[in-house]
PDB file of N, CA and C in Angstrom:
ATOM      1  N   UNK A   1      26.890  51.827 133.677  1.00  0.00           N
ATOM      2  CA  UNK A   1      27.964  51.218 132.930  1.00  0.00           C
ATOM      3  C   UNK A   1      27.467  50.870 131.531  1.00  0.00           C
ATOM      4  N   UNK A   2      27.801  51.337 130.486  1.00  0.00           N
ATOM      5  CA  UNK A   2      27.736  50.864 128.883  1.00  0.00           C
ATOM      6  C   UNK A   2      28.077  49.551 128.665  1.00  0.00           C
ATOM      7  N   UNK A   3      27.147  48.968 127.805  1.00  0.00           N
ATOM      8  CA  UNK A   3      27.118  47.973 127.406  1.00  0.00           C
ATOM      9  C   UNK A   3      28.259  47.826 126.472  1.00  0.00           C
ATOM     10  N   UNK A   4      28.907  46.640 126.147  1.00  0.00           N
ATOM     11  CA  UNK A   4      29.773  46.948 124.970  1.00  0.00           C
ATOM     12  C   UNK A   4      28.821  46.329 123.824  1.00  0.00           C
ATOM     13  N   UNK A   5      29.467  46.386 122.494  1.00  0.00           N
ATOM     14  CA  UNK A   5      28.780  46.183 121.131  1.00  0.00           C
ATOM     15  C   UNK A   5      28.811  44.487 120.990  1.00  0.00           C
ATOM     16  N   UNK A   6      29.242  43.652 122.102  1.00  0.00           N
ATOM     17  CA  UNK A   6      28.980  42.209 121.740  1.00  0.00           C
ATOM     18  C   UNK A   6      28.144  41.986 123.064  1.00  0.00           C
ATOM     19  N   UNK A   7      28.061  42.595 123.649  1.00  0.00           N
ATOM     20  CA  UNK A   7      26.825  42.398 125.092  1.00  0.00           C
ATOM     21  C   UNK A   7      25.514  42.840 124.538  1.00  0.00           C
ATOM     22  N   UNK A   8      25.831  44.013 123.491  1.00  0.00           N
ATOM     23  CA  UNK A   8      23.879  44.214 122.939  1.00  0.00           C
ATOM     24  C   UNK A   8      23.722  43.585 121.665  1.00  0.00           C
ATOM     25  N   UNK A   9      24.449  42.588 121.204  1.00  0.00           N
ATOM     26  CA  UNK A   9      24.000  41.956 120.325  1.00  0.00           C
ATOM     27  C   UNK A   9      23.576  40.866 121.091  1.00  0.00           C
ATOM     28  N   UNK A  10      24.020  39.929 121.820  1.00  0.00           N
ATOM     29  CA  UNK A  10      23.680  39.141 122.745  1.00  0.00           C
ATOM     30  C   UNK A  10      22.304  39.203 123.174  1.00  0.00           C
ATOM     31  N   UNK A  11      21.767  40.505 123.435  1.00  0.00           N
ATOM     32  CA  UNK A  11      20.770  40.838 123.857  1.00  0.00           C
ATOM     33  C   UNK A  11      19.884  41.078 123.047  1.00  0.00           C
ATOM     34  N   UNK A  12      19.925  41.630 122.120  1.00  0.00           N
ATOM     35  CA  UNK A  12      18.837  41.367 120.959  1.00  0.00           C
ATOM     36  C   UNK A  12      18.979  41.027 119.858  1.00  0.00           C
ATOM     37  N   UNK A  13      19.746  40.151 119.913  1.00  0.00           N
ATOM     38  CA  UNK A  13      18.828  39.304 118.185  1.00  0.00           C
ATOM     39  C   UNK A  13      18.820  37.772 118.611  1.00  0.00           C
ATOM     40  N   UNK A  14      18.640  37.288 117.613  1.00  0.00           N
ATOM     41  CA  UNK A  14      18.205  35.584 117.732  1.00  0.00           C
ATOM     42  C   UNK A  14      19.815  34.822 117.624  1.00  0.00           C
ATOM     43  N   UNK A  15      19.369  33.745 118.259  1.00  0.00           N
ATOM     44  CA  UNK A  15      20.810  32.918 118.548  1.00  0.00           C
ATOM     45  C   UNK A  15      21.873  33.052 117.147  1.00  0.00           C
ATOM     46  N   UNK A  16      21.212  32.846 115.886  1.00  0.00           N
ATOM     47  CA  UNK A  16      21.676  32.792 114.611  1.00  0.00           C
ATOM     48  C   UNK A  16      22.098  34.001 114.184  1.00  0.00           C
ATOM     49  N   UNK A  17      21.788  34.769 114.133  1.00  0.00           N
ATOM     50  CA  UNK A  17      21.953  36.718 114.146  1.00  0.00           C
ATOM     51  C   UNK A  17      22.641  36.969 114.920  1.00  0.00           C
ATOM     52  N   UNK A  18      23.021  36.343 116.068  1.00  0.00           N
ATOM     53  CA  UNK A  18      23.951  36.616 117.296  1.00  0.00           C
ATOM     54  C   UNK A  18      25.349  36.149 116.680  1.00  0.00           C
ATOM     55  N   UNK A  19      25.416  34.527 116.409  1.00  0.00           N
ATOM     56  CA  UNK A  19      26.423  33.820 115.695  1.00  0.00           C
ATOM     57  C   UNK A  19      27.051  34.690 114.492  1.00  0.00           C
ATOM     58  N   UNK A  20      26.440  35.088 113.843  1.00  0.00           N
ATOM     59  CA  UNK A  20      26.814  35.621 112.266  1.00  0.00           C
ATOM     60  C   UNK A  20      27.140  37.110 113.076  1.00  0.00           C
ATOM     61  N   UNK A  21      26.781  38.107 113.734  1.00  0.00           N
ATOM     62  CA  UNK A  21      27.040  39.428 113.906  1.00  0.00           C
ATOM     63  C   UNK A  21      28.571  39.195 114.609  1.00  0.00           C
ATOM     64  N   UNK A  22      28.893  38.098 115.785  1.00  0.00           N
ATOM     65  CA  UNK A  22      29.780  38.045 116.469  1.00  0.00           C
ATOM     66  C   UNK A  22      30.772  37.685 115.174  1.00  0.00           C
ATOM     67  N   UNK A  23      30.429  36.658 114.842  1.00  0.00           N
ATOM     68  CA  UNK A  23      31.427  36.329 113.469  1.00  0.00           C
ATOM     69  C   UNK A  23      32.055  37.588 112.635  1.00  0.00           C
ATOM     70  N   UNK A  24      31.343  38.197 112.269  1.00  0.00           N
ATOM     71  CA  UNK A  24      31.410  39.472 111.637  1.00  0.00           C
ATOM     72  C   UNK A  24      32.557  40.069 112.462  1.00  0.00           C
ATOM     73  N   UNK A  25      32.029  40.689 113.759  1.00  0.00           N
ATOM     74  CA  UNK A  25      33.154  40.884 114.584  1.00  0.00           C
ATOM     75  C   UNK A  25      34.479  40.976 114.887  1.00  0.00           C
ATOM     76  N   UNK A  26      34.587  39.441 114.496  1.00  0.00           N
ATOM     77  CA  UNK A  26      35.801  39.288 114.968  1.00  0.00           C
ATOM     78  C   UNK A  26      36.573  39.089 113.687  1.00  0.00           C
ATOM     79  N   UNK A  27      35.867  39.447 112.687  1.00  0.00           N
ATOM     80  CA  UNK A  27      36.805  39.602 111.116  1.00  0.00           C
ATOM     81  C   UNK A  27      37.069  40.762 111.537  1.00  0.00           C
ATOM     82  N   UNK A  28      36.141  41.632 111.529  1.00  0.00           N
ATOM     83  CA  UNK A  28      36.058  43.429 111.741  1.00  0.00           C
ATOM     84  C   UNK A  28      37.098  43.673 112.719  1.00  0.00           C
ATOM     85  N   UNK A  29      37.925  42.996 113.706  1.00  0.00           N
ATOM     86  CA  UNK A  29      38.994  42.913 114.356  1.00  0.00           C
ATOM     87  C   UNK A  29      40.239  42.362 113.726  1.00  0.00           C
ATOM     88  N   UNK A  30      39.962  41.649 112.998  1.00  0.00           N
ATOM     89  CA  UNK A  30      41.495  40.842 112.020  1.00  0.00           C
ATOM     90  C   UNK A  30      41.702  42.066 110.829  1.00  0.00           C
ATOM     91  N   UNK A  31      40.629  42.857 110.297  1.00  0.00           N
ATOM     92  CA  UNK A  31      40.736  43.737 109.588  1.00  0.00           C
ATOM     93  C   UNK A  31      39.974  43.487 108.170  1.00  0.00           C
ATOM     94  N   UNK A  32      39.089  42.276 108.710  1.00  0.00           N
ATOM     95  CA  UNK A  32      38.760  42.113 107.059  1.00  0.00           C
ATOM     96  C   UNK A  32      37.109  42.892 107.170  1.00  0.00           C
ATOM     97  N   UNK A  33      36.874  43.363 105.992  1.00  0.00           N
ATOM     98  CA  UNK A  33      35.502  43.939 105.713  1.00  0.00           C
ATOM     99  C   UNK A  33      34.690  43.635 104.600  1.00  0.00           C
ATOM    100  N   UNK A  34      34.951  42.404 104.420  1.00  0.00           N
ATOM    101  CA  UNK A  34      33.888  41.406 102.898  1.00  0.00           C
ATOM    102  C   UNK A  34      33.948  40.362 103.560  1.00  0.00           C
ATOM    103  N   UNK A  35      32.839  39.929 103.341  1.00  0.00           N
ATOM    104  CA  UNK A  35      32.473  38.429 103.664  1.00  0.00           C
ATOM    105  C   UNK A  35      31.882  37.908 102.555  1.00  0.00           C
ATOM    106  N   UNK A  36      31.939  36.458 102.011  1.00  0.00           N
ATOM    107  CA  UNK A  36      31.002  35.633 101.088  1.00  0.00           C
ATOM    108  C   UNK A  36      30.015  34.877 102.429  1.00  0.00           C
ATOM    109  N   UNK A  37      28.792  34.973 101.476  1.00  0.00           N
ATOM    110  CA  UNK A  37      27.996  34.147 102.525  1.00  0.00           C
ATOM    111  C   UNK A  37      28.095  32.593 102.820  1.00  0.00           C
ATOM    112  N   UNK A  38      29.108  31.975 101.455  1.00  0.00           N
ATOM    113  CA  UNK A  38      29.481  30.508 101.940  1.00  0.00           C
ATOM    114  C   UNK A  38      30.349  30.083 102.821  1.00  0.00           C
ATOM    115  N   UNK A  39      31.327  31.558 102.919  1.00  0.00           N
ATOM    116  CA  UNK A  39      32.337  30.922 103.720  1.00  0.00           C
ATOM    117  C   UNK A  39      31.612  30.986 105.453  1.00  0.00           C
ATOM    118  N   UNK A  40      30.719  32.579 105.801  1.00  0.00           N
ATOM    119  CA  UNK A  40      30.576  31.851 107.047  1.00  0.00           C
ATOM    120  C   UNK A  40      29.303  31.478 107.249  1.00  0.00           C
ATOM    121  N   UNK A  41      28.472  30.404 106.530  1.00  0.00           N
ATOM    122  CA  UNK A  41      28.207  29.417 106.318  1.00  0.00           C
ATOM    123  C   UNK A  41      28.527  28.242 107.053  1.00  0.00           C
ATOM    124  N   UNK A  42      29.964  28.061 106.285  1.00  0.00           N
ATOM    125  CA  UNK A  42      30.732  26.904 106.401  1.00  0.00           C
ATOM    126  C   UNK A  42      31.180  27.048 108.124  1.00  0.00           C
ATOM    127  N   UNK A  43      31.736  28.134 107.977  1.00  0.00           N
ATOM    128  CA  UNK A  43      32.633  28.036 109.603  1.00  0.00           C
ATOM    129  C   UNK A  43      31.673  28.105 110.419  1.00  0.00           C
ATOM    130  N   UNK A  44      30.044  28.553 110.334  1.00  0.00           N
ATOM    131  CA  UNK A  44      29.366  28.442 111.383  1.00  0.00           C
ATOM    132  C   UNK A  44      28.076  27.001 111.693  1.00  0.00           C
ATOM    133  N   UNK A  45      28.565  26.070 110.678  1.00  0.00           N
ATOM    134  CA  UNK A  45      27.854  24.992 110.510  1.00  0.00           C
ATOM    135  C   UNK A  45      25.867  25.650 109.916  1.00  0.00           C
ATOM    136  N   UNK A  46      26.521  26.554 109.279  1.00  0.00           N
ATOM    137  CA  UNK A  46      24.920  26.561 108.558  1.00  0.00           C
ATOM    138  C   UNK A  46      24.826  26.554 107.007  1.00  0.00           C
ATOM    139  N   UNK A  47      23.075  27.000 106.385  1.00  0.00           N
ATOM    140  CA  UNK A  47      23.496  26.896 105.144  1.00  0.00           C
ATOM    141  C   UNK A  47      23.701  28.561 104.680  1.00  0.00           C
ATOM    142  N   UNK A  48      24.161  28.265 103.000  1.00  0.00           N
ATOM    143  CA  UNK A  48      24.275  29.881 102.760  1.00  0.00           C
ATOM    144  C   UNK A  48      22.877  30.671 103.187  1.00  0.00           C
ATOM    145  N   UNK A  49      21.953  29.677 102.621  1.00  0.00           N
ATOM    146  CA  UNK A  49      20.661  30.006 102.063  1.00  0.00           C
ATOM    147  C   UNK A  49      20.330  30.974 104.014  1.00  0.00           C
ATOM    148  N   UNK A  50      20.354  29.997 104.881  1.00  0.00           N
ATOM    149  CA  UNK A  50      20.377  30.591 106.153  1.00  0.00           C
ATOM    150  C   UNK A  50      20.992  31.701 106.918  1.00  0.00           C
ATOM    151  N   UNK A  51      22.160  31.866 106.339  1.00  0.00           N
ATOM    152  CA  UNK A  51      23.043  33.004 106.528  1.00  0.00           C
ATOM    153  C   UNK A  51      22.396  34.135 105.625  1.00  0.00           C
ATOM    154  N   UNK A  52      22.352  34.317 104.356  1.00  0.00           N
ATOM    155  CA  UNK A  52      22.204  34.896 103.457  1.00  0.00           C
ATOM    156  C   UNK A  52      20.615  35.431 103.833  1.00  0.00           C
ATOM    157  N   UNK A  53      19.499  34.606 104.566  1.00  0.00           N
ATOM    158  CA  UNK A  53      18.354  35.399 104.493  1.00  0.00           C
ATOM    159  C   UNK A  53      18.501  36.244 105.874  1.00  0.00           C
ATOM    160  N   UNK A  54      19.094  35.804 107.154  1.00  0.00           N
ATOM    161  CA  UNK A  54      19.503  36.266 108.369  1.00  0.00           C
ATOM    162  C   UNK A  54      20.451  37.934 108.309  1.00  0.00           C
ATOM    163  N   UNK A  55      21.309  37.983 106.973  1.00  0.00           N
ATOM    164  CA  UNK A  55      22.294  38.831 106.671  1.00  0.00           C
ATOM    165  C   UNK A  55      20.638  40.310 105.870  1.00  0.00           C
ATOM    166  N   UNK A  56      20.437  39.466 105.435  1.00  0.00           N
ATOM    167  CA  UNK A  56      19.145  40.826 104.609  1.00  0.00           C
ATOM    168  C   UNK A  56      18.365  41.571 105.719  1.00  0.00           C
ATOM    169  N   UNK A  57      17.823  40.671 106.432  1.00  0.00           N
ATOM    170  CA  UNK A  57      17.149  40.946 107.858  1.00  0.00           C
ATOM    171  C   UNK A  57      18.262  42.026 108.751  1.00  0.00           C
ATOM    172  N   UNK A  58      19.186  41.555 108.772  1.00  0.00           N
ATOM    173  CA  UNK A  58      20.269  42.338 109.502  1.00  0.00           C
ATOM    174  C   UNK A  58      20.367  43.531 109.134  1.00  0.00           C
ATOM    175  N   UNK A  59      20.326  43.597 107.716  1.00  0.00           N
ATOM    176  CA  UNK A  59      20.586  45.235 107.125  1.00  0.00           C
ATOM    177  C   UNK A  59      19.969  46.430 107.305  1.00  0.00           C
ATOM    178  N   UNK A  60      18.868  45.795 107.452  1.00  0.00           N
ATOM    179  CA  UNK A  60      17.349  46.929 108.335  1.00  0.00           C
ATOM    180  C   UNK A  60      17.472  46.955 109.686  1.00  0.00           C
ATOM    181  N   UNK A  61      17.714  45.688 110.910  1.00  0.00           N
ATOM    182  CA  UNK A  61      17.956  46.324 111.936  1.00  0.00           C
ATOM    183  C   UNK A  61      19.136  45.900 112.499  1.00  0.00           C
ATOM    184  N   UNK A  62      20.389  45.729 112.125  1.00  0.00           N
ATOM    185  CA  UNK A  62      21.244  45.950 112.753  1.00  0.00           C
ATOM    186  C   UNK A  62      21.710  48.023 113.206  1.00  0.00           C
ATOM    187  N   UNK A  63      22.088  47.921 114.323  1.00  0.00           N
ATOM    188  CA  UNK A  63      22.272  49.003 114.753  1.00  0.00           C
ATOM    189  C   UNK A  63      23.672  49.290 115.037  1.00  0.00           C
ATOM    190  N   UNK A  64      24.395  47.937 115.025  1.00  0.00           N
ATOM    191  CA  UNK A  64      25.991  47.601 115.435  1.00  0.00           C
ATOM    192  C   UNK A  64      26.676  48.185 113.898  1.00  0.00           C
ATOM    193  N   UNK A  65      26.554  47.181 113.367  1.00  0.00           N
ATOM    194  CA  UNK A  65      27.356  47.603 111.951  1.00  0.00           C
ATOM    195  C   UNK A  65      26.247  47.695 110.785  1.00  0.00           C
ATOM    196  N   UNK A  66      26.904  48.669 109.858  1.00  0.00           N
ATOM    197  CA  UNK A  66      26.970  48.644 108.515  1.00  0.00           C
ATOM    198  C   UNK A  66      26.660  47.386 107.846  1.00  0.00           C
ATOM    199  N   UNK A  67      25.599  47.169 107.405  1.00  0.00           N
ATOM    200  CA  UNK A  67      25.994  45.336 106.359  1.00  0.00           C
ATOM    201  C   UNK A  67      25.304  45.741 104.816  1.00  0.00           C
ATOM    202  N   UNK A  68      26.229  45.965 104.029  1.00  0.00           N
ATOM    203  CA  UNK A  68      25.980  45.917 102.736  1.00  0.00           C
ATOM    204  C   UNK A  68      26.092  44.887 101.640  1.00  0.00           C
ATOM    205  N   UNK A  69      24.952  44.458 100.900  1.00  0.00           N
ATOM    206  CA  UNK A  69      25.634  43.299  99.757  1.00  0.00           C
ATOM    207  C   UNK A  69      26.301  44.234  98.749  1.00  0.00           C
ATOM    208  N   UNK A  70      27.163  43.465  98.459  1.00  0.00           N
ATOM    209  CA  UNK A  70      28.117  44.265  97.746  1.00  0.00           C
ATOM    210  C   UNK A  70      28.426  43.139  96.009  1.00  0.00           C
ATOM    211  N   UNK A  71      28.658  42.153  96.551  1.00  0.00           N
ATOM    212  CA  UNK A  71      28.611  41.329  95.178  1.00  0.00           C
ATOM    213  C   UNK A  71      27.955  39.968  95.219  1.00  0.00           C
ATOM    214  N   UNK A  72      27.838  39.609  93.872  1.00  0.00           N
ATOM    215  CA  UNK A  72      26.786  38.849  94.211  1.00  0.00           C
ATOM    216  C   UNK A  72      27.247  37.265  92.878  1.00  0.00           C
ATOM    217  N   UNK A  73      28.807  36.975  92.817  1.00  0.00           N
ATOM    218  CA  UNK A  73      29.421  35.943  91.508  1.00  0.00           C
ATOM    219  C   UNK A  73      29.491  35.086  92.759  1.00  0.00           C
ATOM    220  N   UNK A  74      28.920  33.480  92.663  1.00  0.00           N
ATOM    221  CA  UNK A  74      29.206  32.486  93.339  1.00  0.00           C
ATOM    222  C   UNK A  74      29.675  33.058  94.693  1.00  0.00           C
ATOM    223  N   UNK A  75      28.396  33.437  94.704  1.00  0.00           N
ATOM    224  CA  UNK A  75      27.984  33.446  96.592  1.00  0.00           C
ATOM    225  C   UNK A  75      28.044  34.882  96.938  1.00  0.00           C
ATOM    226  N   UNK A  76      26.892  35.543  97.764  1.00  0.00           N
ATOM    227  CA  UNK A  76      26.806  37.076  97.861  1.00  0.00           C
ATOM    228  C   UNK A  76      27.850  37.153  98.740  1.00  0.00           C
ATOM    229  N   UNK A  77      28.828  38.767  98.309  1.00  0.00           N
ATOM    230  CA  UNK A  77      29.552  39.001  99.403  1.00  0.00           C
ATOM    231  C   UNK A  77      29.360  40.280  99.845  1.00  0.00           C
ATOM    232  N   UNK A  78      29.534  40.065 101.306  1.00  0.00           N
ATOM    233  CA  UNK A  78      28.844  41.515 101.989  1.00  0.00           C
ATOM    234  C   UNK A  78      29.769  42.170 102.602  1.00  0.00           C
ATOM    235  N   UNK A  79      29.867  43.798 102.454  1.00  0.00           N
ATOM    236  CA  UNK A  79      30.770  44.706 103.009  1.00  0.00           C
ATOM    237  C   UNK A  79      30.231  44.559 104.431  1.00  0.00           C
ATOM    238  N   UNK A  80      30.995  44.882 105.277  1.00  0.00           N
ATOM    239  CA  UNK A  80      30.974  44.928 106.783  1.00  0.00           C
ATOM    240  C   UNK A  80      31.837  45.978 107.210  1.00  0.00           C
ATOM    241  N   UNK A  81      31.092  47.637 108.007  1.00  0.00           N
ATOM    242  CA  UNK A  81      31.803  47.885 108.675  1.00  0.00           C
ATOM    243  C   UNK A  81      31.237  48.397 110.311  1.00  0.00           C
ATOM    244  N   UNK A  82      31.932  48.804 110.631  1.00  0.00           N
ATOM    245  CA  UNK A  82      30.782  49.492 112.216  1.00  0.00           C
ATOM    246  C   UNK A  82      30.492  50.746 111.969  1.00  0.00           C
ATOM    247  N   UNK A  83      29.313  51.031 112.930  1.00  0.00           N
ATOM    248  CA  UNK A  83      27.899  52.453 112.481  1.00  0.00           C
ATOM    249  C   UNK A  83      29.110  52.969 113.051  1.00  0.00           C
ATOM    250  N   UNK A  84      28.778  54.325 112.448  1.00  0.00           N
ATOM    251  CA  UNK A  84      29.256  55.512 113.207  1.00  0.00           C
ATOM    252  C   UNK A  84      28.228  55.602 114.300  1.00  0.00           C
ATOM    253  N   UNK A  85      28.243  56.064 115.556  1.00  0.00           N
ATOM    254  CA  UNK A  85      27.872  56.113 116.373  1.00  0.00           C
ATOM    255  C   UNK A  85      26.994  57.401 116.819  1.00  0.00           C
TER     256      UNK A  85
END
């Protein structure tokens, strides 16, 4: 049985990388594909600075999605979409 794409994040990354990828997620389901790093920050009770170094780390090994910085005026915002497979 295949794992789905929020059962292997669960499984490998760190509680915080878990929080922010699921987050991601469930924008990537509402339809949005930019994020600022303050806003989920804010909604996940952390700082940017924490999000923002967790999101760089992500870009090398996330295997789920795509994470690109994309802009960077009062607060980096990052494209988000899912790997092609």
């Amino acid at each position: 049985m295949a794992l789905s794409v929020r059962d292997k994040i669960r499984k490998k990354y760190s509680d915080t990388q878990q929080r922010i990828l699921l987050y991601l997620l469930t924008g990537l389901d509402r339809g949005k594909h930019y994020f600022k790093a303050k806003y989920i920050a804010k909604d996940l009770g952390l700082s940017a600075k924490e999000v923002g170094t967790n999101l760089r780390i992500l870009v090398d090994i996330c295997d789920e999605l795509q994470i690109v910085p994309w802009s960077y005026s009062n607060s980096t915002t990052w494209m988000v979409s899912p790997k092609a497979l």
